[in-house]
PDB file of N, CA and C in Angstrom:
ATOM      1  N   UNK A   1     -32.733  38.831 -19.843  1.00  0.00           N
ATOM      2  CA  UNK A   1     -32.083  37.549 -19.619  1.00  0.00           C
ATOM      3  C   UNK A   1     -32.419  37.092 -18.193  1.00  0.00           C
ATOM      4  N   UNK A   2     -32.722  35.597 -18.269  1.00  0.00           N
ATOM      5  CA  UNK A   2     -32.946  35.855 -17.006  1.00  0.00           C
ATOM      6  C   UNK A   2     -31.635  34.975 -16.167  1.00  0.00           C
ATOM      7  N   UNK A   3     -32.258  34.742 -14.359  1.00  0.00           N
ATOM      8  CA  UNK A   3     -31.311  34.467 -13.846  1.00  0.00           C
ATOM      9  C   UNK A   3     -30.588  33.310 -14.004  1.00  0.00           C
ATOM     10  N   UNK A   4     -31.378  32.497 -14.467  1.00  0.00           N
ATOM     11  CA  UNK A   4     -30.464  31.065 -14.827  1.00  0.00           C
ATOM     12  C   UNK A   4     -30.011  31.217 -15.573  1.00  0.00           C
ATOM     13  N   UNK A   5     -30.199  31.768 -16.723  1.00  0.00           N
ATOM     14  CA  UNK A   5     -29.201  32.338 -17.949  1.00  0.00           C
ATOM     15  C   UNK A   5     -28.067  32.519 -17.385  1.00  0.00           C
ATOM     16  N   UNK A   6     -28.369  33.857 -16.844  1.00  0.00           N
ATOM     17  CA  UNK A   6     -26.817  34.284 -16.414  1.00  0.00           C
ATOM     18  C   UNK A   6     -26.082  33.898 -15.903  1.00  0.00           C
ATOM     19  N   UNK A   7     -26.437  32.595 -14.818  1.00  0.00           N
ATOM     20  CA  UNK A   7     -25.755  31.843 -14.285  1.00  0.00           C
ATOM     21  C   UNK A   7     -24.942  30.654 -14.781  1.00  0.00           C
ATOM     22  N   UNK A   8     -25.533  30.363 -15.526  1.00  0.00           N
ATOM     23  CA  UNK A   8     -25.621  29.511 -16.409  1.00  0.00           C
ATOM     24  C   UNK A   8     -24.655  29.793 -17.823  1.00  0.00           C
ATOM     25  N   UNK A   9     -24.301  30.690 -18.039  1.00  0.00           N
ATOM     26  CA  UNK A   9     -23.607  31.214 -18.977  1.00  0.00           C
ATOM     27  C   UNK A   9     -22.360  31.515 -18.074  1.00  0.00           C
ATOM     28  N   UNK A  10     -22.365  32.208 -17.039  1.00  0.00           N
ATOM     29  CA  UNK A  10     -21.199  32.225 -15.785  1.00  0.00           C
ATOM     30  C   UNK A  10     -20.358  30.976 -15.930  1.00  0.00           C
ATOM     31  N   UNK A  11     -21.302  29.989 -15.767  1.00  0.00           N
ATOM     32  CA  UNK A  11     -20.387  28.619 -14.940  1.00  0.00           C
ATOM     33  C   UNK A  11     -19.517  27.899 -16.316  1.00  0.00           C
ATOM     34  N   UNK A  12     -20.193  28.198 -17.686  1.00  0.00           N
ATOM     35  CA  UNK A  12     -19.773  27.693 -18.800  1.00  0.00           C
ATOM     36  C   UNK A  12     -18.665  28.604 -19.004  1.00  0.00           C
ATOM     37  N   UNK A  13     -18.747  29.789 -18.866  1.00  0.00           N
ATOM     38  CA  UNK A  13     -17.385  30.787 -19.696  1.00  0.00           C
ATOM     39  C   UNK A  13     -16.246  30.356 -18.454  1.00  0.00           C
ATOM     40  N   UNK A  14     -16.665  29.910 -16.570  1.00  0.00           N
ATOM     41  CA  UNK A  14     -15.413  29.608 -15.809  1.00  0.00           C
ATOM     42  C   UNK A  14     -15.191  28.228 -15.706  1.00  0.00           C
ATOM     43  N   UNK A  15     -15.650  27.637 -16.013  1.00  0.00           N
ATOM     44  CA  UNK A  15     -15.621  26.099 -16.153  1.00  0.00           C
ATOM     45  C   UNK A  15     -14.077  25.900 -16.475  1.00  0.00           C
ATOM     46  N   UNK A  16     -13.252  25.705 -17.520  1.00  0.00           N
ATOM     47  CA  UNK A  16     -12.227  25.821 -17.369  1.00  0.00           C
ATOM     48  C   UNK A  16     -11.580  26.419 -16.450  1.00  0.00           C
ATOM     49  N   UNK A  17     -11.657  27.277 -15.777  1.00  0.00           N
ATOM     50  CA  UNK A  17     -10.860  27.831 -14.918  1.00  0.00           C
ATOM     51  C   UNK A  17     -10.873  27.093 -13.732  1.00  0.00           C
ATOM     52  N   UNK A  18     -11.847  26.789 -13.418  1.00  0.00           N
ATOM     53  CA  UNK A  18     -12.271  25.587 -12.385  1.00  0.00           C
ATOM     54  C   UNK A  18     -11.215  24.430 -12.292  1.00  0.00           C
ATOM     55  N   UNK A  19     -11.537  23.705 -13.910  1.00  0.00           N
ATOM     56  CA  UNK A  19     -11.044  22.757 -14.014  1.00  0.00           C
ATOM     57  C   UNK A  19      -9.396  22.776 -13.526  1.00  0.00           C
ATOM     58  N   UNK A  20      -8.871  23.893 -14.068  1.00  0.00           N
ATOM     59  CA  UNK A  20      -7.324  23.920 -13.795  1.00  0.00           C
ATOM     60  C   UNK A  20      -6.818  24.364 -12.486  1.00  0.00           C
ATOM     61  N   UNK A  21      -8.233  25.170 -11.645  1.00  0.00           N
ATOM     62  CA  UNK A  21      -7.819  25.279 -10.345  1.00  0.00           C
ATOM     63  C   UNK A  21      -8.145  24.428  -9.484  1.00  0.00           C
ATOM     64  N   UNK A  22      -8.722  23.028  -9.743  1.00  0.00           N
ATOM     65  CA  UNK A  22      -8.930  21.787  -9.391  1.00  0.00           C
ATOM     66  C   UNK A  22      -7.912  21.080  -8.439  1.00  0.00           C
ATOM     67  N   UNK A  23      -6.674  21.263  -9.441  1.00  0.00           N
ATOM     68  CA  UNK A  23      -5.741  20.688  -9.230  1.00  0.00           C
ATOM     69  C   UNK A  23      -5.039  21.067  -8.051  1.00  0.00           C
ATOM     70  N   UNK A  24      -5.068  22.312  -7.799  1.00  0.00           N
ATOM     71  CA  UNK A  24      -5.014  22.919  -6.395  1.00  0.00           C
ATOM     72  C   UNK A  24      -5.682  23.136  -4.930  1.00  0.00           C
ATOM     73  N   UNK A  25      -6.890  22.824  -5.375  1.00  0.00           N
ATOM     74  CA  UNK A  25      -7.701  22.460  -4.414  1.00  0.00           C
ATOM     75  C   UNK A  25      -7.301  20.655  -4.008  1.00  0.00           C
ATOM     76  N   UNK A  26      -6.901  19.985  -4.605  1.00  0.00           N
ATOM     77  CA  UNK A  26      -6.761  18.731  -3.904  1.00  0.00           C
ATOM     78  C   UNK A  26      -5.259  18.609  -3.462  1.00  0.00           C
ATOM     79  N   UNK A  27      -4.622  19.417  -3.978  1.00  0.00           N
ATOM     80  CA  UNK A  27      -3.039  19.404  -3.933  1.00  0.00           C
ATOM     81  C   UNK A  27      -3.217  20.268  -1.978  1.00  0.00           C
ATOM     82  N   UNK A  28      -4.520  21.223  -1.961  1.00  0.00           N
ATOM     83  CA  UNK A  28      -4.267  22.105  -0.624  1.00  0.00           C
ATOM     84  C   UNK A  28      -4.610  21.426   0.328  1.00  0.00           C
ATOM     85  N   UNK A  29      -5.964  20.758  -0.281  1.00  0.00           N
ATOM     86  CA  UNK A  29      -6.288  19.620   1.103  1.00  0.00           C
ATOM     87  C   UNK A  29      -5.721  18.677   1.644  1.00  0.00           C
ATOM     88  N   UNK A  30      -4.597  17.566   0.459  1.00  0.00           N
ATOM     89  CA  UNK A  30      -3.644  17.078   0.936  1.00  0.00           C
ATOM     90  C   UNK A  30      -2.323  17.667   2.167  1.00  0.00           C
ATOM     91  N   UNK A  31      -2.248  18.923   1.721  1.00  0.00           N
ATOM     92  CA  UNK A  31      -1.991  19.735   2.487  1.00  0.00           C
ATOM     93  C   UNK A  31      -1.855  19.788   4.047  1.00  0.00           C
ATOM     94  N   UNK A  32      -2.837  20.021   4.192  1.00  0.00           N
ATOM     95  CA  UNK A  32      -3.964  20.580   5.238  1.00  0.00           C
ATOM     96  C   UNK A  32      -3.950  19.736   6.272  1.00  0.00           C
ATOM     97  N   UNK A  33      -4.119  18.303   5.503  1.00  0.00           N
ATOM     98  CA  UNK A  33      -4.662  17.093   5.885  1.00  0.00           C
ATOM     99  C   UNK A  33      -3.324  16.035   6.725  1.00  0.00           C
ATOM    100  N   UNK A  34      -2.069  16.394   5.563  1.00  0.00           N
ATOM    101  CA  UNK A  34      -0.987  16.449   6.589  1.00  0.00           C
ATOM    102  C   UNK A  34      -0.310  17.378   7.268  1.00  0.00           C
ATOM    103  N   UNK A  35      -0.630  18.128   7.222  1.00  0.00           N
ATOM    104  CA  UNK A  35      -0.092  18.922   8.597  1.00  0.00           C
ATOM    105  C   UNK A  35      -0.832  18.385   9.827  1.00  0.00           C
ATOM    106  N   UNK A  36      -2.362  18.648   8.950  1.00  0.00           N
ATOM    107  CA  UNK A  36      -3.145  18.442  10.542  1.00  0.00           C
ATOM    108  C   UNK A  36      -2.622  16.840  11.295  1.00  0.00           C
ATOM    109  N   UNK A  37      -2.200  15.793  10.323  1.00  0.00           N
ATOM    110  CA  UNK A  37      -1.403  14.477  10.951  1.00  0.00           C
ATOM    111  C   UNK A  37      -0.125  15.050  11.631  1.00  0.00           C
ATOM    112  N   UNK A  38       0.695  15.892  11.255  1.00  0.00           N
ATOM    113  CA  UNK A  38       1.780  15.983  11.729  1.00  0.00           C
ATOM    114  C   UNK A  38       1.439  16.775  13.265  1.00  0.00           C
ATOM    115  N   UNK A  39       0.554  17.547  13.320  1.00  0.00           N
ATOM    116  CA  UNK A  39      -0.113  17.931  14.654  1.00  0.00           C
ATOM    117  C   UNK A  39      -0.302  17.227  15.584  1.00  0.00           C
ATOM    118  N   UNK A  40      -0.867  16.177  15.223  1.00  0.00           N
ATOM    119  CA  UNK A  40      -1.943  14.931  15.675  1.00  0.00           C
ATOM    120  C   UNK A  40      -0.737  14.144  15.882  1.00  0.00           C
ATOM    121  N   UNK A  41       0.517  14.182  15.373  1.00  0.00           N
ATOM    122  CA  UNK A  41       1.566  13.367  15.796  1.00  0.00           C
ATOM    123  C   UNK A  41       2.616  14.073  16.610  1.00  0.00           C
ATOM    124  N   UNK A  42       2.442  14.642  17.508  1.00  0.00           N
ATOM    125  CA  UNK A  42       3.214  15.718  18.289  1.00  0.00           C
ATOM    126  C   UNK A  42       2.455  15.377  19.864  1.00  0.00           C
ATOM    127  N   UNK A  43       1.038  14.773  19.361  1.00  0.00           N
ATOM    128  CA  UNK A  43       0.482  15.134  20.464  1.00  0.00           C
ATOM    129  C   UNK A  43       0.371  13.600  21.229  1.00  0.00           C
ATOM    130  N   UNK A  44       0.517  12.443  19.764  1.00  0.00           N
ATOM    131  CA  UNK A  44       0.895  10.808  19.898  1.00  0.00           C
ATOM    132  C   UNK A  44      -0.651  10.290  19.863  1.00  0.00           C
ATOM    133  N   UNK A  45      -1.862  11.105  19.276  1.00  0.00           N
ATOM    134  CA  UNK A  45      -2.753  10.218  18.728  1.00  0.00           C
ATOM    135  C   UNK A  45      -2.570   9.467  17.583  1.00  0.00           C
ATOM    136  N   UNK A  46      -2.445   8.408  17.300  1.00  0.00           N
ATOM    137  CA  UNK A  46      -2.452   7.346  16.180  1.00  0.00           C
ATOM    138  C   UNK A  46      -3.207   7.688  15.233  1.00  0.00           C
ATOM    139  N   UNK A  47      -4.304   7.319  16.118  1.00  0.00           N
ATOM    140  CA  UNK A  47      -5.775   6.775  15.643  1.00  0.00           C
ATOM    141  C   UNK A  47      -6.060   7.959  14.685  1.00  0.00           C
ATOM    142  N   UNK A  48      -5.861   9.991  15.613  1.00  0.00           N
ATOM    143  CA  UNK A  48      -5.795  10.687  14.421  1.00  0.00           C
ATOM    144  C   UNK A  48      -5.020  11.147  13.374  1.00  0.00           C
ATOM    145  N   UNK A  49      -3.825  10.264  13.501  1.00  0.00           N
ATOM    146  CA  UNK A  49      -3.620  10.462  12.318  1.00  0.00           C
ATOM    147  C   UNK A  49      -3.453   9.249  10.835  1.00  0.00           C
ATOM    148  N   UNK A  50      -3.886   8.477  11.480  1.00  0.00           N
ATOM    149  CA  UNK A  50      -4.368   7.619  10.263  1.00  0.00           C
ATOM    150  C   UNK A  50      -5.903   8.140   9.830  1.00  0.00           C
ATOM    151  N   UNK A  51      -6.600   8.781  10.601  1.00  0.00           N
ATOM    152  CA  UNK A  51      -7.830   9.513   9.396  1.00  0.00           C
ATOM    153  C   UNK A  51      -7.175  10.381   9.038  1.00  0.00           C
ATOM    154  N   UNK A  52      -6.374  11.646   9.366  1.00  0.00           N
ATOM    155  CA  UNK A  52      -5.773  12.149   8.595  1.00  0.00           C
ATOM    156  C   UNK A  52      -5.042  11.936   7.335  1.00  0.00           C
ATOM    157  N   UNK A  53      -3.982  10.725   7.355  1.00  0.00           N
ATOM    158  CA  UNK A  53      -3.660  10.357   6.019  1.00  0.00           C
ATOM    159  C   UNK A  53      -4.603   9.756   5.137  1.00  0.00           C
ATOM    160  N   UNK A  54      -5.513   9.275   5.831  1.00  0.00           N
ATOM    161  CA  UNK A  54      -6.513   8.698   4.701  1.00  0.00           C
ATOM    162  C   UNK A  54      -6.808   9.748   3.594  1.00  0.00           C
ATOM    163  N   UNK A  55      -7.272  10.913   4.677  1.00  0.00           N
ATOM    164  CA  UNK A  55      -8.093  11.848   3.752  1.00  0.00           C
ATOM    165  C   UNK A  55      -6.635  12.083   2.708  1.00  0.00           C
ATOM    166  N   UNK A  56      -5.931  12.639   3.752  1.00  0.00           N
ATOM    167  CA  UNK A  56      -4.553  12.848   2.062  1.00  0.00           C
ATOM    168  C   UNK A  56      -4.433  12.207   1.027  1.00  0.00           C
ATOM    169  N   UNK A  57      -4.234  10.662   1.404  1.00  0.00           N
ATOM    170  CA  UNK A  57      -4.183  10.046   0.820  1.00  0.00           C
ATOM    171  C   UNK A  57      -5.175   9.941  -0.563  1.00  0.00           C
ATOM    172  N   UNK A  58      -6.658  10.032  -0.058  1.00  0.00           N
ATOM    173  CA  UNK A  58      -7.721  10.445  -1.048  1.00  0.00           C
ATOM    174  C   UNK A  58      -7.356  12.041  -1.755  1.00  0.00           C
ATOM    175  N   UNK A  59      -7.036  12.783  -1.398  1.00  0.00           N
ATOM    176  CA  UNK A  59      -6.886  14.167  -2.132  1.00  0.00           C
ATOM    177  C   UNK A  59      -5.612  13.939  -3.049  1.00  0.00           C
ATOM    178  N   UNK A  60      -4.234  13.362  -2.665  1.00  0.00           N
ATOM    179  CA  UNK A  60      -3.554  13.071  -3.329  1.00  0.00           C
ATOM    180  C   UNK A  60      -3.467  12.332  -4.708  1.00  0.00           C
ATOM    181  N   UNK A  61      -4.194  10.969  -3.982  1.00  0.00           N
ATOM    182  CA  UNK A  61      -4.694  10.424  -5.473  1.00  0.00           C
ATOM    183  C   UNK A  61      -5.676  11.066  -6.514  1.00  0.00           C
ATOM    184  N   UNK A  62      -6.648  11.917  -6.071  1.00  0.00           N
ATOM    185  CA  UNK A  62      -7.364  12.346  -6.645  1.00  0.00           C
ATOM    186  C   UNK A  62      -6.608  13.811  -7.995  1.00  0.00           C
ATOM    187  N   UNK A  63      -5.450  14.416  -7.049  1.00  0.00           N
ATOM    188  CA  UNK A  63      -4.665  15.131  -8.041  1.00  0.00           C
ATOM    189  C   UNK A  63      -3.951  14.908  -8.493  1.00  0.00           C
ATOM    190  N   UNK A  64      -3.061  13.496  -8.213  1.00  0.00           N
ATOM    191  CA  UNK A  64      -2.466  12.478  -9.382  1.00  0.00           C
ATOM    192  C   UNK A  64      -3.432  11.854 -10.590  1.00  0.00           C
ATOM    193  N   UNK A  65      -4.536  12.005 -10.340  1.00  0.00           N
ATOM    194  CA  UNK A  65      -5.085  11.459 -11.680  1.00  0.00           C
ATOM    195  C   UNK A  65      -5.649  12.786 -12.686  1.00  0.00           C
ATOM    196  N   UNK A  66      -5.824  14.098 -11.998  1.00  0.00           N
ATOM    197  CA  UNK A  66      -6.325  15.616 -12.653  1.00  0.00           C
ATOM    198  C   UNK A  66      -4.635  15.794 -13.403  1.00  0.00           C
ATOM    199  N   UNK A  67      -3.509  15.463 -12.472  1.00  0.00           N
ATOM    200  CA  UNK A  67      -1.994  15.831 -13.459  1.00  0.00           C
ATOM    201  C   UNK A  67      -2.027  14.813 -14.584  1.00  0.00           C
ATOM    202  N   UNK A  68      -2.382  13.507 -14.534  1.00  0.00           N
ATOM    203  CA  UNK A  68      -1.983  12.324 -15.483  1.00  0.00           C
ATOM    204  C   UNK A  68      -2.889  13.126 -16.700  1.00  0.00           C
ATOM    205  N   UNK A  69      -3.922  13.715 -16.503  1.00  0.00           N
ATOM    206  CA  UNK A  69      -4.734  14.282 -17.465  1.00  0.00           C
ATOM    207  C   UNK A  69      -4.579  15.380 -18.001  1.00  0.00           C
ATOM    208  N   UNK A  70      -3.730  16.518 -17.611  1.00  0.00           N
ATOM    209  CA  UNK A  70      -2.981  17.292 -17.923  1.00  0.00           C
ATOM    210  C   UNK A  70      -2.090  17.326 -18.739  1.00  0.00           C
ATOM    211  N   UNK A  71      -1.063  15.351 -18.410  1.00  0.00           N
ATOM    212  CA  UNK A  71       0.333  15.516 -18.785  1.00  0.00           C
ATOM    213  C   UNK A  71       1.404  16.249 -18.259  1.00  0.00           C
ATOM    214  N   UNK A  72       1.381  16.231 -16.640  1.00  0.00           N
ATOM    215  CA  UNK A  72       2.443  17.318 -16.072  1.00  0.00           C
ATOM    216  C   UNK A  72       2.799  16.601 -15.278  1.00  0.00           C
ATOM    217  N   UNK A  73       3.969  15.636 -15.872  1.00  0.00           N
ATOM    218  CA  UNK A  73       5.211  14.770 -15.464  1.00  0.00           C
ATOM    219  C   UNK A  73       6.081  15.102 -14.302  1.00  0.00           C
ATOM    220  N   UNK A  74       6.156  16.121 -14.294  1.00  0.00           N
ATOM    221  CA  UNK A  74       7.163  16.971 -13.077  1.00  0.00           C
ATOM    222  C   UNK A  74       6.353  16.968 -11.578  1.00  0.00           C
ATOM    223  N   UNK A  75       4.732  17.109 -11.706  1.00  0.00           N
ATOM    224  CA  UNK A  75       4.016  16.930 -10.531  1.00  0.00           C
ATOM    225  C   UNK A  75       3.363  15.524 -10.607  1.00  0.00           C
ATOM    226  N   UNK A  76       3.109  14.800 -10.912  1.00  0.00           N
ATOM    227  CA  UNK A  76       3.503  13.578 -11.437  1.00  0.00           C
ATOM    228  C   UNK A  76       4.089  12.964 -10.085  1.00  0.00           C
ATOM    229  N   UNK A  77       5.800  12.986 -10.758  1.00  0.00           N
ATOM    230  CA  UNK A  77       6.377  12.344  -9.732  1.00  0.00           C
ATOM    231  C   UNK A  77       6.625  12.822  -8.180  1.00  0.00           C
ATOM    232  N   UNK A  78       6.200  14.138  -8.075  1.00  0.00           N
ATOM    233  CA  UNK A  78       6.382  14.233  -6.614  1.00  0.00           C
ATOM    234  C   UNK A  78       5.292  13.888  -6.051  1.00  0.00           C
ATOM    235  N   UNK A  79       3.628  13.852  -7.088  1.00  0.00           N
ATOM    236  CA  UNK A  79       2.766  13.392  -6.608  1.00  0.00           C
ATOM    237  C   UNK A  79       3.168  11.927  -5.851  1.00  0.00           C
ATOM    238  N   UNK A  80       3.728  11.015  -6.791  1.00  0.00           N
ATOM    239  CA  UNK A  80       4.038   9.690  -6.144  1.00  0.00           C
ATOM    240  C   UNK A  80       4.937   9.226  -5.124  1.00  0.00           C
ATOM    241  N   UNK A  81       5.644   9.965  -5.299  1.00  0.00           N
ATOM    242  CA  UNK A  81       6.658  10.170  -3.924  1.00  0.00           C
ATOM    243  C   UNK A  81       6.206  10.714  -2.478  1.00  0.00           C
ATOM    244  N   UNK A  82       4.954  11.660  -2.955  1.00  0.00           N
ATOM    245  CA  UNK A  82       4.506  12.658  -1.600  1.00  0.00           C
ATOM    246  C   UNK A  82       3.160  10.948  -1.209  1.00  0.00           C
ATOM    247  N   UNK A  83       3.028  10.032  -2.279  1.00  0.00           N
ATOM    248  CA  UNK A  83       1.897   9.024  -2.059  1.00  0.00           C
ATOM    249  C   UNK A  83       2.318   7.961  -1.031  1.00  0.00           C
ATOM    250  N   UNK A  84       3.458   7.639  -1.749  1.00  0.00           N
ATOM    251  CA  UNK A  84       4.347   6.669  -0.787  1.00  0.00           C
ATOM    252  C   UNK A  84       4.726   7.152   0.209  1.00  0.00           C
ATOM    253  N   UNK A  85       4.511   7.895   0.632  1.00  0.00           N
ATOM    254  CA  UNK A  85       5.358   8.829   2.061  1.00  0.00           C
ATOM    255  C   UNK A  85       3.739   8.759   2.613  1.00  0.00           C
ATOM    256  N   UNK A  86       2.522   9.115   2.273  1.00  0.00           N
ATOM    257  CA  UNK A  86       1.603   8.573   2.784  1.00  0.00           C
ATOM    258  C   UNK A  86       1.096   7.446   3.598  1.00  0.00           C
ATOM    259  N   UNK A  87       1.570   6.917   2.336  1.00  0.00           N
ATOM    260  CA  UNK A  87       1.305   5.617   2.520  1.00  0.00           C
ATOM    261  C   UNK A  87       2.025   4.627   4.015  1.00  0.00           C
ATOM    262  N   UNK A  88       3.317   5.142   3.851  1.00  0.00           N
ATOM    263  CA  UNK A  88       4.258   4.646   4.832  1.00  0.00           C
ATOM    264  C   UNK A  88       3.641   4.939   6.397  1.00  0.00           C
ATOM    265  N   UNK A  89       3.587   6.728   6.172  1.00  0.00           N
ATOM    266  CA  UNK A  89       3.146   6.899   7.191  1.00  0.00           C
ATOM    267  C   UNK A  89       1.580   6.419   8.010  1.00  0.00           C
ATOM    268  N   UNK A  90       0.604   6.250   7.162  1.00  0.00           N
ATOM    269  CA  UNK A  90      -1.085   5.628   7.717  1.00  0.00           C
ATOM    270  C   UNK A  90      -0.147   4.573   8.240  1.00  0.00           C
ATOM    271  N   UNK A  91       0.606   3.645   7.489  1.00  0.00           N
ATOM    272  CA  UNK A  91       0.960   2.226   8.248  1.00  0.00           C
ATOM    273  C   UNK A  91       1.656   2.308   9.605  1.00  0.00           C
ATOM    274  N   UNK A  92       2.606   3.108   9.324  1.00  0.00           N
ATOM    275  CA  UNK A  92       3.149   3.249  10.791  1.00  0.00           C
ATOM    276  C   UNK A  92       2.331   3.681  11.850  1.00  0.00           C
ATOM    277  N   UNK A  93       1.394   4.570  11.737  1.00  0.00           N
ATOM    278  CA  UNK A  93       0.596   5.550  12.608  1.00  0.00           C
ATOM    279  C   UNK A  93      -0.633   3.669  13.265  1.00  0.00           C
ATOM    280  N   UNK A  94      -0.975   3.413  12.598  1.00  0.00           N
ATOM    281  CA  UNK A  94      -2.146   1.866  12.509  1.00  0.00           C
ATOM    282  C   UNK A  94      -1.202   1.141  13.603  1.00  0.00           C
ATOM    283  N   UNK A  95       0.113   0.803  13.105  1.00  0.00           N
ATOM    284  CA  UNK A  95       0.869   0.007  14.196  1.00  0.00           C
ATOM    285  C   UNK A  95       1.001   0.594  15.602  1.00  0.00           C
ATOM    286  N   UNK A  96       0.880   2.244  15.976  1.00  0.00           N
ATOM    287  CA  UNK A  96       1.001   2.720  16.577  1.00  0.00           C
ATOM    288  C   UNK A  96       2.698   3.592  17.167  1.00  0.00           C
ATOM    289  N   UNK A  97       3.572   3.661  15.698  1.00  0.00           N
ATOM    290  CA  UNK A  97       4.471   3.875  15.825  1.00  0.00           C
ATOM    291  C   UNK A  97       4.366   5.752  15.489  1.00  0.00           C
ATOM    292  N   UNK A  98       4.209   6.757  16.087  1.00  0.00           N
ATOM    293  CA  UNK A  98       3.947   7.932  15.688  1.00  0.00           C
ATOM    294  C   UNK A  98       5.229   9.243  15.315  1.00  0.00           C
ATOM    295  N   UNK A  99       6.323   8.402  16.168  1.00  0.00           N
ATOM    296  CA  UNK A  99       6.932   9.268  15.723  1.00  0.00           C
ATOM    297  C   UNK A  99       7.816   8.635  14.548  1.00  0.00           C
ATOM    298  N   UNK A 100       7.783   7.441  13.598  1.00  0.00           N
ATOM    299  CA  UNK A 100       8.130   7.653  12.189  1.00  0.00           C
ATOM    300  C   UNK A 100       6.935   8.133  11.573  1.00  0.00           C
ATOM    301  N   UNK A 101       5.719   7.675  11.859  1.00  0.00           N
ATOM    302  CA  UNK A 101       4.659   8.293  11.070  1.00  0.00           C
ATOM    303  C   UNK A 101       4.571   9.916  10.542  1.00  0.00           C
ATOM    304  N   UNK A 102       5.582  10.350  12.152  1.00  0.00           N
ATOM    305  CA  UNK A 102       4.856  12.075  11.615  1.00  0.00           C
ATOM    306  C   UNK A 102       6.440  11.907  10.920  1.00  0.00           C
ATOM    307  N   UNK A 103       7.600  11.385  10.862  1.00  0.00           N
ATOM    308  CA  UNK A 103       8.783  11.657  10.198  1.00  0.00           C
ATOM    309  C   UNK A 103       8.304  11.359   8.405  1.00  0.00           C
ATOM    310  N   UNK A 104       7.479  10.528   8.183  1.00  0.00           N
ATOM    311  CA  UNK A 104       6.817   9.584   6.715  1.00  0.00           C
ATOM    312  C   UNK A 104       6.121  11.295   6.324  1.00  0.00           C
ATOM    313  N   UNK A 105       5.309  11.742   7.142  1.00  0.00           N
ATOM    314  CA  UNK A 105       4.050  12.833   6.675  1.00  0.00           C
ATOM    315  C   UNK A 105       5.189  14.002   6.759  1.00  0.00           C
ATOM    316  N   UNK A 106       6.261  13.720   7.265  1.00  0.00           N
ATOM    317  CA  UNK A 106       6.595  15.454   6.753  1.00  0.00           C
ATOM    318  C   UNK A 106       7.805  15.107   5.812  1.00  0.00           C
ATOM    319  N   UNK A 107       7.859  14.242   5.388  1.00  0.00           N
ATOM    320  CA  UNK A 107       8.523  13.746   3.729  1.00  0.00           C
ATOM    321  C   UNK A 107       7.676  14.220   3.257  1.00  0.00           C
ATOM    322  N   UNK A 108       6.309  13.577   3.027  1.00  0.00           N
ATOM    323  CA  UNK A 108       5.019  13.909   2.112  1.00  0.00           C
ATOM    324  C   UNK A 108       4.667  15.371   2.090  1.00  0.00           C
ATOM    325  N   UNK A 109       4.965  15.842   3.271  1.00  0.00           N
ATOM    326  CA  UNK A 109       4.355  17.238   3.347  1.00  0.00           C
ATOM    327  C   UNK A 109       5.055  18.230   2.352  1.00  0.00           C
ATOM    328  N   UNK A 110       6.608  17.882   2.292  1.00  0.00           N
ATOM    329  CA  UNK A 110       7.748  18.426   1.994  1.00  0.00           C
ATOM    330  C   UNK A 110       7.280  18.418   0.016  1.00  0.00           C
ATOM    331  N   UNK A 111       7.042  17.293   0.069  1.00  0.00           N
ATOM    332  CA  UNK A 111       6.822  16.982  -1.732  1.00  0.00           C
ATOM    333  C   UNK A 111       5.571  17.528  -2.152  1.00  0.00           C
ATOM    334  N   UNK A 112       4.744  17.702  -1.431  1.00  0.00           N
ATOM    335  CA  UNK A 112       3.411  18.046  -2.086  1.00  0.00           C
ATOM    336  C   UNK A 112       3.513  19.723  -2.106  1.00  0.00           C
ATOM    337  N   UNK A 113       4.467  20.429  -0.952  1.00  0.00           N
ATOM    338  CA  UNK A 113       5.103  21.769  -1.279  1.00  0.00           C
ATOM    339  C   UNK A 113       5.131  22.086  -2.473  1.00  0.00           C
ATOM    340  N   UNK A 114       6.388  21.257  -3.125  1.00  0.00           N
ATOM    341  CA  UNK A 114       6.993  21.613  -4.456  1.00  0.00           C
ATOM    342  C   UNK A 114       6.161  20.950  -5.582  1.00  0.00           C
ATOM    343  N   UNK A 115       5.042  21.007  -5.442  1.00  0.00           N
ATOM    344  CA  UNK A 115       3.757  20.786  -6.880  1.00  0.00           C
ATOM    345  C   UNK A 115       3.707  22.511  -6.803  1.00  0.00           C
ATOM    346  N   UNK A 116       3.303  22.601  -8.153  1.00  0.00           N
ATOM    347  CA  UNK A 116       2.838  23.866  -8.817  1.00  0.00           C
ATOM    348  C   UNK A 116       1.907  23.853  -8.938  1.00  0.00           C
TER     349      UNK A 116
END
């Protein structure tokens, strides 16, 4: 057999597994992504932490649409709750208001915790 075979037969038998650990990989980077804002808001850069929520913001949505496809209602809504808390916060952080911004990102931070 050769090596692409085997590889190739690899990625098909974990492929599913992938798929369902997907959902965790964007759920971690959202993560990641606010903390690293809530950092970045301690220290009273704005500027970084509106790229920071962006990126959340992109990882978030991206595992609100892997749950809608699932059907897992329960992460679902904290997805949207941890979105709007995003959301709030990029705006505040843009105006240059940082300390509701990092208060908005550690709502969000708090909800994207309690996803499974």
């Amino acid at each position: 057999m050769s090596v692409f075979a085997i590889l190739t037969a690899l990625a098909l038998a974990l492929s599913g597994t992938y798929a369902l650990a997907g959902i965790g990989v964007h759920v971690q980077a959202a993560i990641e992504h606010t903390q690293e804002a809530i950092d970045d808001g301690a220290k009273g850069d704005s500027k970084e932490i509106v790229t920071h929520m962006m990126s959340a913001l992109g990882h978030a949505r991206e595992a609100l649409h892997e749950k809608a496809i699932e059907r897992d209602r329960a992460a679902n809504k904290l997805l949207h709750r941890a979105i709007r808390h995003l959301r709030l916060a990029e705006m505040r952080a843009r105006f240059g208001d940082s300390a509701r911004a990092v208060k908005h990102a550690t709502s969000a931070l708090a909800e994207l915790k309690q996803i499974k």
